[in-house]
PDB file of N, CA and C in Angstrom:
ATOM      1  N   UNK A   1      86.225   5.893  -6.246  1.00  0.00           N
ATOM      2  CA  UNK A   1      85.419   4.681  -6.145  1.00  0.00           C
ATOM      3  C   UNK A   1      86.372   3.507  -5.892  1.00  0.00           C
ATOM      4  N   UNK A   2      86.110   2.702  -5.015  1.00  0.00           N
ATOM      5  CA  UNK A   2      87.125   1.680  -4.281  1.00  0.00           C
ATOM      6  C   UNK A   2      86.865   0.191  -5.330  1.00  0.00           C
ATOM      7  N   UNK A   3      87.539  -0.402  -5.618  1.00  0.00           N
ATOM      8  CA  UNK A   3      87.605  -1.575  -6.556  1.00  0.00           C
ATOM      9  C   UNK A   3      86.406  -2.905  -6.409  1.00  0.00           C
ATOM     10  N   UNK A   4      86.198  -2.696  -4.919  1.00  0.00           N
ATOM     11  CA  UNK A   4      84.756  -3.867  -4.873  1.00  0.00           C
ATOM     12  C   UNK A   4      83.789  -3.113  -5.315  1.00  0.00           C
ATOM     13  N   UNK A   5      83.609  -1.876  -5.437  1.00  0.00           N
ATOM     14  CA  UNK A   5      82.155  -1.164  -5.755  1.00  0.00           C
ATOM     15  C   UNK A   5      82.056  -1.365  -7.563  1.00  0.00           C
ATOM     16  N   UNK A   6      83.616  -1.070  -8.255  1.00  0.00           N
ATOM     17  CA  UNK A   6      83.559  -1.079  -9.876  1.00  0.00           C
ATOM     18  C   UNK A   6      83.495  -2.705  -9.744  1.00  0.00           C
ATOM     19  N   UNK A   7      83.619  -3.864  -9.383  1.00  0.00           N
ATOM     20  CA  UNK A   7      83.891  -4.744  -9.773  1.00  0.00           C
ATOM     21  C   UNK A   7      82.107  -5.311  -9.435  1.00  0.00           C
ATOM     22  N   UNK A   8      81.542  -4.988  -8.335  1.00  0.00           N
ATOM     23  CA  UNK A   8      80.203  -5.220  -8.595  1.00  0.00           C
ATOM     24  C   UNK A   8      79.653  -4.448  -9.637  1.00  0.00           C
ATOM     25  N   UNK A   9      80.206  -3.315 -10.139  1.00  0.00           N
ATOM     26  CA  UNK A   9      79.066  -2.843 -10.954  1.00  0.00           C
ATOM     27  C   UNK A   9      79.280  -3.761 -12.309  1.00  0.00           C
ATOM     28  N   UNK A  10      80.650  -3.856 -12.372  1.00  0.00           N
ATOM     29  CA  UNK A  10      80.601  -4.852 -13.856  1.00  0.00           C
ATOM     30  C   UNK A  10      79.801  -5.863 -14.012  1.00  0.00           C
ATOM     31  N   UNK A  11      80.243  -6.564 -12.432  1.00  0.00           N
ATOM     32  CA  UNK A  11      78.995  -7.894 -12.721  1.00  0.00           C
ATOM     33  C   UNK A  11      77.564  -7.733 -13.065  1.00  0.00           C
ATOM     34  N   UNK A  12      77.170  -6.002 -12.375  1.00  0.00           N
ATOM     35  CA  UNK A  12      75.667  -6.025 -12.819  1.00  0.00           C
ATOM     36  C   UNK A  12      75.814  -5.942 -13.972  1.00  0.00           C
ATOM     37  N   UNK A  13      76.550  -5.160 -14.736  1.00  0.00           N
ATOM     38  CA  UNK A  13      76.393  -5.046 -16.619  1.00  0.00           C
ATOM     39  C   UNK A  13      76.395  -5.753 -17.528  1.00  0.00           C
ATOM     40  N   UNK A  14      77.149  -7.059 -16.783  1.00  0.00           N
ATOM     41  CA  UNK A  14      77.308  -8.568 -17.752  1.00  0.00           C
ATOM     42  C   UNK A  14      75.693  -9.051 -17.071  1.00  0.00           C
ATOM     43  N   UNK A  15      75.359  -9.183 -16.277  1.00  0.00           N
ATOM     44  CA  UNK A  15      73.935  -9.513 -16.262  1.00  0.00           C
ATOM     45  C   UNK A  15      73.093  -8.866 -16.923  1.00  0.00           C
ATOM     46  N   UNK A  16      73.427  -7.381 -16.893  1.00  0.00           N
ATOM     47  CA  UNK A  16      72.045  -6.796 -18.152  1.00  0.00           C
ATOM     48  C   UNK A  16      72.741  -7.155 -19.712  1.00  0.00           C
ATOM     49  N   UNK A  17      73.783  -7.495 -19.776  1.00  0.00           N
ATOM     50  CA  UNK A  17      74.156  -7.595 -21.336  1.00  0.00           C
ATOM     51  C   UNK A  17      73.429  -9.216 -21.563  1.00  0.00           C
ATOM     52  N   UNK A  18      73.530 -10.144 -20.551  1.00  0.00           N
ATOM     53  CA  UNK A  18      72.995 -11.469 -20.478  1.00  0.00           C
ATOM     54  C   UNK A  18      71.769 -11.298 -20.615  1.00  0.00           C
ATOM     55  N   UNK A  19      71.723 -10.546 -20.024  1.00  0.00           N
ATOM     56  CA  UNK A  19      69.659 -10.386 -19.992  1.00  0.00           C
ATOM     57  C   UNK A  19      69.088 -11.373 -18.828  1.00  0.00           C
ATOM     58  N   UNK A  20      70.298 -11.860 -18.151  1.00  0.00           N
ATOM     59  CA  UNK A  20      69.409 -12.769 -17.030  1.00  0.00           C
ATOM     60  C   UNK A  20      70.101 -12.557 -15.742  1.00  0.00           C
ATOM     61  N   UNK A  21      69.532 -12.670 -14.745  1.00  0.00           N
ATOM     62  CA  UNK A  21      70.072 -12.441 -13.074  1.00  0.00           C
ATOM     63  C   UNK A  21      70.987 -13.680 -13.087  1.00  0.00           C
ATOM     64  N   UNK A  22      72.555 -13.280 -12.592  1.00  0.00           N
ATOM     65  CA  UNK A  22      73.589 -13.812 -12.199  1.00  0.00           C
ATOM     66  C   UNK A  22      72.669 -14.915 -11.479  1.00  0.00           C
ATOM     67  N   UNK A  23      73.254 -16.074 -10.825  1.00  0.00           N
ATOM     68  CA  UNK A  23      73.628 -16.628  -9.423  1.00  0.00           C
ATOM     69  C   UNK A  23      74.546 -16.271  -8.759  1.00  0.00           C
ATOM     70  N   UNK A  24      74.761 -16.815  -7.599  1.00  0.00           N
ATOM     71  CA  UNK A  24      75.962 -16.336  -6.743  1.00  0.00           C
ATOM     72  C   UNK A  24      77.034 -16.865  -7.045  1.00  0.00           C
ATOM     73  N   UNK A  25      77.082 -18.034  -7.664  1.00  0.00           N
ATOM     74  CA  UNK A  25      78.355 -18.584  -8.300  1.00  0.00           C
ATOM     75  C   UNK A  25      79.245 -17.936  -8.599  1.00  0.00           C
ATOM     76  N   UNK A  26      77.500 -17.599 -10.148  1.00  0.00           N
ATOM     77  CA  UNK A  26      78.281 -16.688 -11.098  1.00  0.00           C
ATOM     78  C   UNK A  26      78.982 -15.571 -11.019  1.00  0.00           C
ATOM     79  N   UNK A  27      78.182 -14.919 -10.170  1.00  0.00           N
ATOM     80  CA  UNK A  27      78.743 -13.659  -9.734  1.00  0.00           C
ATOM     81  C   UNK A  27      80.501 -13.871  -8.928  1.00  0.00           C
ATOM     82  N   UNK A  28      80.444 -14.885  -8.157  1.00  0.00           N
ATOM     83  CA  UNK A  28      81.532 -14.896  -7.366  1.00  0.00           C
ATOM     84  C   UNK A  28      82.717 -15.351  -8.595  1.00  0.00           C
ATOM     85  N   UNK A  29      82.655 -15.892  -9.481  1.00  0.00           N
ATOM     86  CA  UNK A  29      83.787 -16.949 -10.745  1.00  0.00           C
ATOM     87  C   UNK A  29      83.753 -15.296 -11.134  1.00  0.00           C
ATOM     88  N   UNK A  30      82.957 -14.262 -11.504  1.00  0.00           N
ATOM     89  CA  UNK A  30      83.029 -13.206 -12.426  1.00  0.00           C
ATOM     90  C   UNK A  30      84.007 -12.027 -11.701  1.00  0.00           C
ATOM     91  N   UNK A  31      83.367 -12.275 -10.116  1.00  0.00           N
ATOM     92  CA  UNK A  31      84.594 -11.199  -9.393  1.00  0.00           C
ATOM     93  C   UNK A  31      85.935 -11.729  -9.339  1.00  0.00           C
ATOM     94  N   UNK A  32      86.283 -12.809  -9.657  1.00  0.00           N
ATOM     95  CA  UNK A  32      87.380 -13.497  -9.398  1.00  0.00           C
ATOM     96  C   UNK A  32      87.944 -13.434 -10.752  1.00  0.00           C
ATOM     97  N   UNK A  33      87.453 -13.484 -11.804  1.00  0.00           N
ATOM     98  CA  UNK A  33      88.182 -13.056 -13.105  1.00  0.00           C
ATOM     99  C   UNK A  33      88.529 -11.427 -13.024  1.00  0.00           C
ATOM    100  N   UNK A  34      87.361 -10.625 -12.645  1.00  0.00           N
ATOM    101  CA  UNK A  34      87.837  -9.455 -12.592  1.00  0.00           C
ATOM    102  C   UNK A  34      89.443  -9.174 -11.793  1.00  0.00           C
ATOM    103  N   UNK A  35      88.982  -9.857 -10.625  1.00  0.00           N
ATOM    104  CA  UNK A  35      90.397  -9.564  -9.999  1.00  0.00           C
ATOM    105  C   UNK A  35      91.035  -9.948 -10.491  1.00  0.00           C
ATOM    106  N   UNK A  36      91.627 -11.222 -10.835  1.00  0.00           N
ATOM    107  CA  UNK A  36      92.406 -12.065 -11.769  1.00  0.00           C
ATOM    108  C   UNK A  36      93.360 -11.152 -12.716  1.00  0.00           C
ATOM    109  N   UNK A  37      91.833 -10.311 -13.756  1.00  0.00           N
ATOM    110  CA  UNK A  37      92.689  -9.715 -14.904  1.00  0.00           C
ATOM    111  C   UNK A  37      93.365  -8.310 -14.641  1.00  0.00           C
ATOM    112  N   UNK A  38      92.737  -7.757 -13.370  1.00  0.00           N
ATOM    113  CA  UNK A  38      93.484  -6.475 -12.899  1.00  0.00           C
ATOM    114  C   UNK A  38      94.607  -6.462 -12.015  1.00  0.00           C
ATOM    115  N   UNK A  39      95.300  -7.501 -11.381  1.00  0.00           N
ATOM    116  CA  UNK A  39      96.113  -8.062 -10.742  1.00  0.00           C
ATOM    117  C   UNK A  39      97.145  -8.215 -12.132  1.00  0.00           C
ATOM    118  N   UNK A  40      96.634  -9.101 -12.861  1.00  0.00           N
ATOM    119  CA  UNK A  40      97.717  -9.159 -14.095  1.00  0.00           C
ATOM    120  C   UNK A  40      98.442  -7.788 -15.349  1.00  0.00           C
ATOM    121  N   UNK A  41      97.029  -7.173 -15.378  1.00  0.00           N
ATOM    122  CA  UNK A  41      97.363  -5.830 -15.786  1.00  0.00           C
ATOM    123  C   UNK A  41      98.008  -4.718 -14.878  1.00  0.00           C
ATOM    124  N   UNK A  42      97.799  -4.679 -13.690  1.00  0.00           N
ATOM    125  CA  UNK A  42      98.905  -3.991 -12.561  1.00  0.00           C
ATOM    126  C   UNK A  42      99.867  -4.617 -12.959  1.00  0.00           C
ATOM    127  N   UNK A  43     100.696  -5.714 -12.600  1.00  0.00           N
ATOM    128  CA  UNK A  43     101.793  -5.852 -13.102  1.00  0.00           C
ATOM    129  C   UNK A  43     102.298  -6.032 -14.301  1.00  0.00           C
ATOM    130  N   UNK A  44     101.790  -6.136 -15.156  1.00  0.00           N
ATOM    131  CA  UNK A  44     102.263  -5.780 -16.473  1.00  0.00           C
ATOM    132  C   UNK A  44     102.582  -4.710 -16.121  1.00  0.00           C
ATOM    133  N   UNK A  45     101.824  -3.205 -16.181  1.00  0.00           N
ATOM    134  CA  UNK A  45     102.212  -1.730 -16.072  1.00  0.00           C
ATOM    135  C   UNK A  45     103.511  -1.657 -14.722  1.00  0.00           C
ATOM    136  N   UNK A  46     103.309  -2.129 -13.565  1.00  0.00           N
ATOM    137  CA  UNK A  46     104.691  -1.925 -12.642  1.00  0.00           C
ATOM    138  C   UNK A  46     105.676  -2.292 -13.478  1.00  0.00           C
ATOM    139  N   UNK A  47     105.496  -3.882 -14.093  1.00  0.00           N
ATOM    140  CA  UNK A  47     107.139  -3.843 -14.832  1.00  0.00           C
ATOM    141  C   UNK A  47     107.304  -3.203 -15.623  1.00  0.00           C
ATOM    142  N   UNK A  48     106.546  -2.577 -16.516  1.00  0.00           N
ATOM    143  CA  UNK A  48     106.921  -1.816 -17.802  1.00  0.00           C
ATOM    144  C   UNK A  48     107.500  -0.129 -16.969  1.00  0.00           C
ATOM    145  N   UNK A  49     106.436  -0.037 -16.281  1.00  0.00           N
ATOM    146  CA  UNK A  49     106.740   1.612 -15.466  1.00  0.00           C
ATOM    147  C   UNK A  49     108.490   1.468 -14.749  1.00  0.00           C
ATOM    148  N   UNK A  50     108.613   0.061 -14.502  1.00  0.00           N
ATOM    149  CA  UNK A  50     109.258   0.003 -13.404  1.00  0.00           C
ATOM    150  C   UNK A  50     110.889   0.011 -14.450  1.00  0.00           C
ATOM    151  N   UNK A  51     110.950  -0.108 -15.033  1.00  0.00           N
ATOM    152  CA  UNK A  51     111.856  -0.435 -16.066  1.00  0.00           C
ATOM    153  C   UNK A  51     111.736   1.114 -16.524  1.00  0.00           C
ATOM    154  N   UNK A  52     111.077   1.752 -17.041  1.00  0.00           N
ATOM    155  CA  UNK A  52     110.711   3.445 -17.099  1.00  0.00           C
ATOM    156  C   UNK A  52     111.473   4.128 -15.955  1.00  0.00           C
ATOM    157  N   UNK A  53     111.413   4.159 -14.802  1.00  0.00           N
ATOM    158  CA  UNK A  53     111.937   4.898 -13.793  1.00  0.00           C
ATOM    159  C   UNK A  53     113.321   4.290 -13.853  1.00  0.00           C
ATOM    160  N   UNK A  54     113.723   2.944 -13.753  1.00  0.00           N
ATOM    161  CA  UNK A  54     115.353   2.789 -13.718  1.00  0.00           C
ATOM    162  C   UNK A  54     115.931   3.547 -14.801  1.00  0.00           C
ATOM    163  N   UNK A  55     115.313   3.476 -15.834  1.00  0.00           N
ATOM    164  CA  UNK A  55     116.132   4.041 -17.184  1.00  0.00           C
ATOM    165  C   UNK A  55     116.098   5.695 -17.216  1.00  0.00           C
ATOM    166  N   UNK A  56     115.360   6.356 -16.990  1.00  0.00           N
ATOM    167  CA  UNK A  56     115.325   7.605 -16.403  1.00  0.00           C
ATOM    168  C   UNK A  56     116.118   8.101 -15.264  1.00  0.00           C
ATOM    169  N   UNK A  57     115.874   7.165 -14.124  1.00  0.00           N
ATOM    170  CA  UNK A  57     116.873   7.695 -13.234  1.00  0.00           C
ATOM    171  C   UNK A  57     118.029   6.741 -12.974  1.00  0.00           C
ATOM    172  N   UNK A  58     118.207   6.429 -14.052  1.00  0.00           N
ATOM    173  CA  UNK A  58     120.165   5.855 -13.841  1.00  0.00           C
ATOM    174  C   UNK A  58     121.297   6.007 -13.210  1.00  0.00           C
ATOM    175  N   UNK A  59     120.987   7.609 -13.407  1.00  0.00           N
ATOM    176  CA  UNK A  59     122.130   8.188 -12.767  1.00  0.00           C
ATOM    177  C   UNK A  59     122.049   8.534 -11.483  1.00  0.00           C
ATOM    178  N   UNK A  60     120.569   8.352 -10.760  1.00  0.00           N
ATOM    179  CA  UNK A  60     120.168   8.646  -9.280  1.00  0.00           C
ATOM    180  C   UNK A  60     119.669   7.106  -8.473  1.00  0.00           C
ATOM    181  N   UNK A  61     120.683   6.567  -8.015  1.00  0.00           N
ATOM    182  CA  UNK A  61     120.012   5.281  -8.073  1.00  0.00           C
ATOM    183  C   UNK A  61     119.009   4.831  -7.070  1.00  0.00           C
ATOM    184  N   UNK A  62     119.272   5.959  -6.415  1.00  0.00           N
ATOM    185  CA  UNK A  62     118.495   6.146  -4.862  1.00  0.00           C
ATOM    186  C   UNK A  62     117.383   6.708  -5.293  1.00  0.00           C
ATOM    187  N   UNK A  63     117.154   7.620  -6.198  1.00  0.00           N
ATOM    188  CA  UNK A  63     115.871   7.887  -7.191  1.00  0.00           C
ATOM    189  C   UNK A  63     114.883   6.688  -7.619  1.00  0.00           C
ATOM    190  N   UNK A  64     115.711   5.889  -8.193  1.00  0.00           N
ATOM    191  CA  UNK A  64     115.450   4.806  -8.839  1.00  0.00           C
ATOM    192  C   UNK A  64     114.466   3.622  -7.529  1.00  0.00           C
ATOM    193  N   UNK A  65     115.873   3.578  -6.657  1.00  0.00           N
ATOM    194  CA  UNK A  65     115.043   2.523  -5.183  1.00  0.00           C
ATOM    195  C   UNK A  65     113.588   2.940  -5.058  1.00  0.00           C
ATOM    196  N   UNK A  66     113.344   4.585  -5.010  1.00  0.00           N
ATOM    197  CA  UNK A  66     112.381   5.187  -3.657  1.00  0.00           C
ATOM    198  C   UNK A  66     111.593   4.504  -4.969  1.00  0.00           C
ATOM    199  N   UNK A  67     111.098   5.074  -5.996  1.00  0.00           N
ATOM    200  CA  UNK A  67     110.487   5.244  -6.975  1.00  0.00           C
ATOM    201  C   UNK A  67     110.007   3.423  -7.250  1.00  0.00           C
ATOM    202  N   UNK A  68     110.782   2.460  -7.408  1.00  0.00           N
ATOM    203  CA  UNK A  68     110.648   1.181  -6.718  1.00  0.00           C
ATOM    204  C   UNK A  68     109.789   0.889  -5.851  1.00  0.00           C
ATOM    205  N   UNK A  69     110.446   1.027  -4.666  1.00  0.00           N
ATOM    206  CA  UNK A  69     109.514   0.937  -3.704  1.00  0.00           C
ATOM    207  C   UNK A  69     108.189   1.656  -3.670  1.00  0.00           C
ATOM    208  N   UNK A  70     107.895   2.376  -4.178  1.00  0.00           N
ATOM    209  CA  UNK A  70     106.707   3.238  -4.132  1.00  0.00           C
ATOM    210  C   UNK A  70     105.448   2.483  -4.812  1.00  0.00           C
ATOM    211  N   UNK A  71     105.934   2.052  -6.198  1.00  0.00           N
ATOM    212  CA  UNK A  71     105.372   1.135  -7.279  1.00  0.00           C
ATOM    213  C   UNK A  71     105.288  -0.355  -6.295  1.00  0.00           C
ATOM    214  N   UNK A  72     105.884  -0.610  -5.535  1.00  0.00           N
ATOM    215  CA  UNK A  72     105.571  -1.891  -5.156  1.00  0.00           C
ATOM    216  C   UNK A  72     104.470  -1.782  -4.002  1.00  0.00           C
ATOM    217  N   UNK A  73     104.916  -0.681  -3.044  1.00  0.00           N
ATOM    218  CA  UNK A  73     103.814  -0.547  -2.485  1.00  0.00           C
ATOM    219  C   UNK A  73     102.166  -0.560  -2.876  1.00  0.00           C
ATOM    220  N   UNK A  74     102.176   0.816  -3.704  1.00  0.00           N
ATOM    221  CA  UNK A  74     101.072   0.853  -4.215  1.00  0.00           C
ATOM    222  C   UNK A  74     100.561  -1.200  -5.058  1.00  0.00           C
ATOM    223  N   UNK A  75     101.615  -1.535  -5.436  1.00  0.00           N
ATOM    224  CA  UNK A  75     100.736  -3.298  -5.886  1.00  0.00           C
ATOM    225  C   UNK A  75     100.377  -3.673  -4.866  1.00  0.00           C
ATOM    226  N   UNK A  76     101.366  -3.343  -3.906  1.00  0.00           N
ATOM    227  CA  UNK A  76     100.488  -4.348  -2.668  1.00  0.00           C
ATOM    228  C   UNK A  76      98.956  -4.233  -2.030  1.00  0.00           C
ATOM    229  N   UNK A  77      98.908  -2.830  -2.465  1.00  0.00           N
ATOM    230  CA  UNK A  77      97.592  -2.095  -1.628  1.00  0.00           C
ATOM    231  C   UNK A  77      96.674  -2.510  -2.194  1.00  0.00           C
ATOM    232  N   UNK A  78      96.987  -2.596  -3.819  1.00  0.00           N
ATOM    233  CA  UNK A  78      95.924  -3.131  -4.894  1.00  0.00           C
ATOM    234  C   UNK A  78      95.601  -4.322  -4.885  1.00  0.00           C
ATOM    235  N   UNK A  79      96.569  -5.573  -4.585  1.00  0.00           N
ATOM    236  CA  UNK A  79      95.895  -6.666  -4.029  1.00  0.00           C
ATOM    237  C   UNK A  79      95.313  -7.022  -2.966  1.00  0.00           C
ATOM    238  N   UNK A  80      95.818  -5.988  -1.890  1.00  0.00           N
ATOM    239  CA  UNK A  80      95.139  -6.166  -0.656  1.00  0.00           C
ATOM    240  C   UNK A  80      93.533  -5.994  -0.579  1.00  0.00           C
ATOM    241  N   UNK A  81      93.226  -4.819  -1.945  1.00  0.00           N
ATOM    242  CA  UNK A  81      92.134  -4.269  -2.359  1.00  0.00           C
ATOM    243  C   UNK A  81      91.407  -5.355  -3.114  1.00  0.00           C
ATOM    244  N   UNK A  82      91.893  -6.028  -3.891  1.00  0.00           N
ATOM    245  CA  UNK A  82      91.598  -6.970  -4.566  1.00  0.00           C
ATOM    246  C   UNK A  82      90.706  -7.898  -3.418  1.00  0.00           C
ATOM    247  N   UNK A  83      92.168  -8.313  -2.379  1.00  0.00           N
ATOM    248  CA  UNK A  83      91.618  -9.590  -2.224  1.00  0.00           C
ATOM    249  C   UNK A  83      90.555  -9.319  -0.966  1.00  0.00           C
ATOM    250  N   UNK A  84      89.693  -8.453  -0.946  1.00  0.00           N
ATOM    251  CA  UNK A  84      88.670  -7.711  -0.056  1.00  0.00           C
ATOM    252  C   UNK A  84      87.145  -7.742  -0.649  1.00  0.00           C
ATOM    253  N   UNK A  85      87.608  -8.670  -2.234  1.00  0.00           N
ATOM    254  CA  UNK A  85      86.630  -8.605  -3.071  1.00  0.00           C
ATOM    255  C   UNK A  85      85.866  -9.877  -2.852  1.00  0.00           C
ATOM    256  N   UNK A  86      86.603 -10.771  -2.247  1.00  0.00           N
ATOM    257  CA  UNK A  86      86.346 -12.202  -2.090  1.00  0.00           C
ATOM    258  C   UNK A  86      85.666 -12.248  -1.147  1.00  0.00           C
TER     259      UNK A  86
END
């Protein structure tokens, strides 16, 4: 399931937890926190992961780069994903 489909469904669930139909505002300020807080929680986890793979592969440092780069890629894709939400 691709990140605009979970991020609409949340908004529908805060509307049934509200008990009242969004506006479009609302809805749009609510996808924008969503993204917001999953953008921030991706990188929290890259740096923590990312700090995980250097210390593991210390001794391979070229281990270490690919494994880098891989983690950065994948953020990028996720904001690209993100920002598809807007």
């Amino acid at each position: 399931m691709d990140l605009k489909k979970r991020a609409e469904e949340a908004v529908d669930k805060i509307g049934e937890i509200t008990g009242s139909e969004l506006s479009a505002g609302q809805r749009k300020a609510i996808d924008k926190l969503v993204e917001d807080l999953v953008i921030e929680a991706m990188r929290e986890c890259a740096a923590k992961y990312g700090h995980a793979a250097a210390a593991c592969c210390s001794e391979d440092e070229d281990m270490a780069h690919k494994i880098a780069r891989e983690v950065e890629n994948t953020q990028n894709a996720l904001i690209a994903n993100l920002g598809s939400l807007r």
